[in-house]
Protein backbone atom coordinates (compact mmCIF):
# COMPACT_ATOMS: atom_id res chain seq x y z
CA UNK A 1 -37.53 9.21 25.05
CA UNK A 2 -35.17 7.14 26.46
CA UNK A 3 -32.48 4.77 23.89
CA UNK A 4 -31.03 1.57 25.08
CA UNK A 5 -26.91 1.68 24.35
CA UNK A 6 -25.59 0.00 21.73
CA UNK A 7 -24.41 -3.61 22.99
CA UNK A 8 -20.43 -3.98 23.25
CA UNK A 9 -20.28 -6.97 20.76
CA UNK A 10 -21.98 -4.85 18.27
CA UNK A 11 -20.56 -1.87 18.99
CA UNK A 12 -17.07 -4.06 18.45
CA UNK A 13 -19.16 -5.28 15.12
CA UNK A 14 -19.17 -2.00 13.69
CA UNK A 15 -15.53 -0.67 14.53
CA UNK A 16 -14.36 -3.73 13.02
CA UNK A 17 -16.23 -3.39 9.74
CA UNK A 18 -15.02 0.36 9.95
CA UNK A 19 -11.36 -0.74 10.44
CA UNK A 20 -11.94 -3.11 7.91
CA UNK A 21 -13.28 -0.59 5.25
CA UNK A 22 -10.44 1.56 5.69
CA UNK A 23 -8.55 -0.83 3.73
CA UNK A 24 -10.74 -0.70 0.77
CA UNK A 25 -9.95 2.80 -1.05
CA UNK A 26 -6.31 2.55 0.17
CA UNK A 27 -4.82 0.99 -2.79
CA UNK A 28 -6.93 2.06 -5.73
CA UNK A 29 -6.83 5.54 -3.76
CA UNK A 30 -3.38 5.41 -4.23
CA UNK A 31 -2.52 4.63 -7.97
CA UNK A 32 -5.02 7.01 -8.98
CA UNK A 33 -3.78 10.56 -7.25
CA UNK A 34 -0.43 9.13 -8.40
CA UNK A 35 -1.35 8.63 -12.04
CA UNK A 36 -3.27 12.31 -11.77
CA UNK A 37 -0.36 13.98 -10.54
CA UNK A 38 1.75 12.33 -13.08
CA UNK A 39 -0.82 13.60 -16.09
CA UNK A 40 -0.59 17.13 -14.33
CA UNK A 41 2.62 18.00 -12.89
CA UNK A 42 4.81 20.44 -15.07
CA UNK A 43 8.23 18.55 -15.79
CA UNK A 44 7.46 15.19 -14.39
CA UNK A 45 8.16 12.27 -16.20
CA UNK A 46 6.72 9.39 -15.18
CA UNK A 47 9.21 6.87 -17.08
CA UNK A 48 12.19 8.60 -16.04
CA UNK A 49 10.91 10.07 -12.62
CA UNK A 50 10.26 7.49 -9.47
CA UNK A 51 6.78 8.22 -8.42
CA UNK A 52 8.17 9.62 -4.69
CA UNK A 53 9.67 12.80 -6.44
CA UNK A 54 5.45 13.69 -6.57
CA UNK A 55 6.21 14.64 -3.31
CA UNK A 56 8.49 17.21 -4.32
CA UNK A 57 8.39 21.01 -5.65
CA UNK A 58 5.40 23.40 -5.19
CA UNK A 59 2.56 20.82 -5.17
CA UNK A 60 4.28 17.73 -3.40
CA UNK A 61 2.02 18.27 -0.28
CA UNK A 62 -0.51 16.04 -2.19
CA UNK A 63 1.95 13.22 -2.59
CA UNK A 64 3.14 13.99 0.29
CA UNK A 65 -1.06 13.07 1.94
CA UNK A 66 -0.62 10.55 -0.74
CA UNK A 67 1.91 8.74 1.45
CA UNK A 68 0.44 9.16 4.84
CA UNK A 69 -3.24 8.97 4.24
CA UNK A 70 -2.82 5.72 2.76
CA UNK A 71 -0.42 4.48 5.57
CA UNK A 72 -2.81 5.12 7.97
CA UNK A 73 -6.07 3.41 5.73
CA UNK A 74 -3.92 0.26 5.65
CA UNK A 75 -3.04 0.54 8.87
CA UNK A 76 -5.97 0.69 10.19
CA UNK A 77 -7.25 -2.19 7.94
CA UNK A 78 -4.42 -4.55 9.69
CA UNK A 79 -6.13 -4.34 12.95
CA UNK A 80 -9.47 -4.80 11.58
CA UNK A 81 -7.97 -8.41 9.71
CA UNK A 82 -6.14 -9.04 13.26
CA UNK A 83 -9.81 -9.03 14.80
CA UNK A 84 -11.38 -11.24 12.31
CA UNK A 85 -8.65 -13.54 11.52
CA UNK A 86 -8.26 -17.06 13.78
CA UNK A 87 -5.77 -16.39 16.70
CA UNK A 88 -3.17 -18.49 16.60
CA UNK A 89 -2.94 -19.02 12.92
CA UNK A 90 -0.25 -17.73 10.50
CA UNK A 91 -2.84 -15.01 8.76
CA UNK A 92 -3.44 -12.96 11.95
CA UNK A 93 0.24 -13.45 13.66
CA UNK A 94 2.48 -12.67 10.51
CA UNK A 95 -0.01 -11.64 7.80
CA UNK A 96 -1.69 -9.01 9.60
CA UNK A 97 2.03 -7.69 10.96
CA UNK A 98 2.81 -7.56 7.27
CA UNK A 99 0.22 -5.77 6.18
CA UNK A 100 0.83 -3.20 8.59
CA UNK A 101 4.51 -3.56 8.15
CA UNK A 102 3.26 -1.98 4.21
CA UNK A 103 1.16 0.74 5.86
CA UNK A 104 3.99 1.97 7.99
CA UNK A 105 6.60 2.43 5.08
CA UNK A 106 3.98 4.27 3.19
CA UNK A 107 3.51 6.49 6.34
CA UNK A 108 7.53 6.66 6.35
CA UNK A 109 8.24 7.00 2.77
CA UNK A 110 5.43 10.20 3.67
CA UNK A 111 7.91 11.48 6.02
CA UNK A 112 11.12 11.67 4.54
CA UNK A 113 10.67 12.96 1.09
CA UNK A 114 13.70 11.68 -1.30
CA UNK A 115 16.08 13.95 -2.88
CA UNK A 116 15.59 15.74 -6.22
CA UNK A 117 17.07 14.61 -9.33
CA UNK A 118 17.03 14.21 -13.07
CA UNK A 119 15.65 17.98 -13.54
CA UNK A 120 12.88 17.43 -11.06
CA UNK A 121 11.51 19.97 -9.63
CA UNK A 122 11.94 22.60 -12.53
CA UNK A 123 15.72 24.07 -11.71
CA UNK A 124 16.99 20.43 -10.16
CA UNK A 125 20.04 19.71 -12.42
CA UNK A 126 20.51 16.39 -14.78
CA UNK A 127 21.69 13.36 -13.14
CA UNK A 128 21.36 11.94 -9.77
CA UNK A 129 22.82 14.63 -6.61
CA UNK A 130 24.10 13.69 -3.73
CA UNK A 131 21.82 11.80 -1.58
CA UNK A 132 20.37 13.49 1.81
CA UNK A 133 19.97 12.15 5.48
CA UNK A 134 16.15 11.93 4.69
CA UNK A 135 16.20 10.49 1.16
CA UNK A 136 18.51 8.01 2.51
CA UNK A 137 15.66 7.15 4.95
CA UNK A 138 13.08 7.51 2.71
CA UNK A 139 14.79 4.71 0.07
CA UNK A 140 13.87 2.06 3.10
CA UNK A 141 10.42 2.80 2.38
CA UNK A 142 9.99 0.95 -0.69
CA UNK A 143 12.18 -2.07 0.00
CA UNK A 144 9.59 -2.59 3.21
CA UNK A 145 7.25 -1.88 1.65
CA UNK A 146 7.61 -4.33 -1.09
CA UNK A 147 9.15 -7.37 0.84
CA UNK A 148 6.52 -6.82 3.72
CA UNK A 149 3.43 -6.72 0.89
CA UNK A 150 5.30 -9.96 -0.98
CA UNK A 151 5.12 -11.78 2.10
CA UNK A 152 1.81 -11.34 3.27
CA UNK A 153 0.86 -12.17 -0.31
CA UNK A 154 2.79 -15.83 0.50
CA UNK A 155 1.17 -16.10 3.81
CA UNK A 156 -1.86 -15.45 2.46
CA UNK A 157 -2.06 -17.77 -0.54
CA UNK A 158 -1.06 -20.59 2.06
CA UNK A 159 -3.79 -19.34 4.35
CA UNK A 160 -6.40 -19.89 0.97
CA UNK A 161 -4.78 -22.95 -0.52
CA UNK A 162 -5.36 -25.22 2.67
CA UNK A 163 -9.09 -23.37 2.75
CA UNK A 164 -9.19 -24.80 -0.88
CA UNK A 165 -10.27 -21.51 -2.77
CA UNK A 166 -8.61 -22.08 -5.95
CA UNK A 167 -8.76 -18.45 -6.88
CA UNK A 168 -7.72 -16.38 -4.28
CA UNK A 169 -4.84 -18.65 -3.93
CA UNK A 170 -3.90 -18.15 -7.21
CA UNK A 171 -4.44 -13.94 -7.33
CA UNK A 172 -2.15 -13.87 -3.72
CA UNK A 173 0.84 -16.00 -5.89
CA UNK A 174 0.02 -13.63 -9.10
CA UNK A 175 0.19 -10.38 -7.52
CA UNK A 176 3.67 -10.70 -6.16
CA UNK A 177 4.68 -12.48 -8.93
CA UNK A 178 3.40 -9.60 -11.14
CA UNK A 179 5.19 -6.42 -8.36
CA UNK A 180 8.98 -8.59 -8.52
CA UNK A 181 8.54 -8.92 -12.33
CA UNK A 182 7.40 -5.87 -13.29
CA UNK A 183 9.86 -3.99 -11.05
CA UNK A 184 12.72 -5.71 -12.48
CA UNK A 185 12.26 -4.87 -15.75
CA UNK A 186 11.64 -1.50 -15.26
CA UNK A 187 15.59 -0.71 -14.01
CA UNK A 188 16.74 -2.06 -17.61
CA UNK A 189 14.04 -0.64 -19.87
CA UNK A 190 14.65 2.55 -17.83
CA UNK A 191 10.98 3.35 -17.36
CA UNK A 192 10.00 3.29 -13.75
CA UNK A 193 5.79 3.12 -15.34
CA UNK A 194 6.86 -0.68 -15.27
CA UNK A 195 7.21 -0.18 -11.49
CA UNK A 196 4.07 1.31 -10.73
CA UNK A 197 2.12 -1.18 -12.56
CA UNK A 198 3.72 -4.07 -10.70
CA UNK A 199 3.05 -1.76 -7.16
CA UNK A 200 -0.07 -1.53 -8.03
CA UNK A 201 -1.02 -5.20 -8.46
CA UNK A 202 0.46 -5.56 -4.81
CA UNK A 203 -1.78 -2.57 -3.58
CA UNK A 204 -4.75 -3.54 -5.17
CA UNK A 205 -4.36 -7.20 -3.84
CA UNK A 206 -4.41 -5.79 -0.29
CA UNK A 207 -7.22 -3.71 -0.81
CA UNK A 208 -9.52 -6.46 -2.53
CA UNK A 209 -8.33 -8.99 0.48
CA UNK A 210 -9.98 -6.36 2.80
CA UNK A 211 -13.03 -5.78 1.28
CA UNK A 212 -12.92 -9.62 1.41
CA UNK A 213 -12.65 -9.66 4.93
CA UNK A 214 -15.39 -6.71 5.17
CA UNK A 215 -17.86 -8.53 3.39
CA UNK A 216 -17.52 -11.97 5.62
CA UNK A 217 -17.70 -9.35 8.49
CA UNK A 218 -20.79 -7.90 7.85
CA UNK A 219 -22.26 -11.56 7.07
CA UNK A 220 -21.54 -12.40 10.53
CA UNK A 221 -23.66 -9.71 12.52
């Protein structure tokens, strides 16, 4: 029995939904293997201990997928927003570029593991060591990744308060608002949990905007 083809707009249809979904489980994906390993790994401390050092010692492979799974989910879910979003307008030029900007550093910070320290992994000494060609590169990864995430959060609440929606305008200003805060504090109390809680209201954001986006999508066809 003979099938017709699948038509190229729907064909495009579905990889754009698909692109779209890969955004979804990216963030809350994420937070959760990092709060596991944190529960589970012998002699890390997740106050005193940045969560990179996961991707250290005999088990830092799965921070290590962590990094780079993720990266490439988020990725993929900037293409899928570049495809949906108006061309021409300020959400598909710089807020998609930003959103893959934060995909890339999580694929970098993947990488170039940082450098042991503060007794992690088991035999590191006390204190910080000196710092290595690769955790020098790997300490770019989270200033790109926050500024680029901050800034499509701004772009984005712009992009919803001329649409008029109230409440995603208000989650895209609360989310950075929440990551700067959060991550300030956390050098002075001297418990980097405060970080994590304030990366993961920028993470989540950008997951939630793309099941956003995956929903209109689907509403479309």
């Amino acid at each position: 029995m003979h099938t017709s083809p699948v038509s190229p707009s729907r064909s495009t249809h579905a990889s754009t939904r698909a692109l779209l979904a890969c955004g979804v489980p990216a963030g809350p994906l994420f937070v959760l293997l990092i709060v596991v390993q944190a529960m589970t790994r012998d002699g890390f401390d997740a106050a005193r201990h940045p969560l990179s050092m996961l991707a250290l010692g005999e088990h830092g492979w799965l921070q290590t997928a962590n990094f780079l799974l993720c990266g490439a989910l988020v990725a993929a879910s900037a293409a899928g927003m570049r495809r949906v979003l108006e061309p021409g307008t300020m959400g598909r030029t710089w807020g998609t570029a930003l959103i893959a900007a934060y995909g890339v550093s999580l694929v970098w910070a993947g990488v170039f593991p940082t450098d042991p320290a503060e007794g992690f992994p088991a035999g590191t000494p006390a204190g910080i060591g000196d710092a290595s060609w690769h955790g020098m590169l790997h300490n770019l990864a989270p200033v790109g990744m926050g500024l680029a995430l901050s800034a499509a959060c701004v772009v984005f609440a712009r992009r919803f308060a001329r649409e008029g929606r109230l409440g995603w305008t208000l989650y895209s200003a609360a989310a950075p608002a929440a990551y700067l805060v959060l991550g300030m504090a956390a050098f002075p109390a001297g418990d980097f949990r405060l970080m994590l809680a304030g990366g993961a209201a920028v993470w989540t954001w950008a997951a939630v905007l793309s099941l956003k986006f995956l929903r209109e999508a689907r509403r479309t066809v």
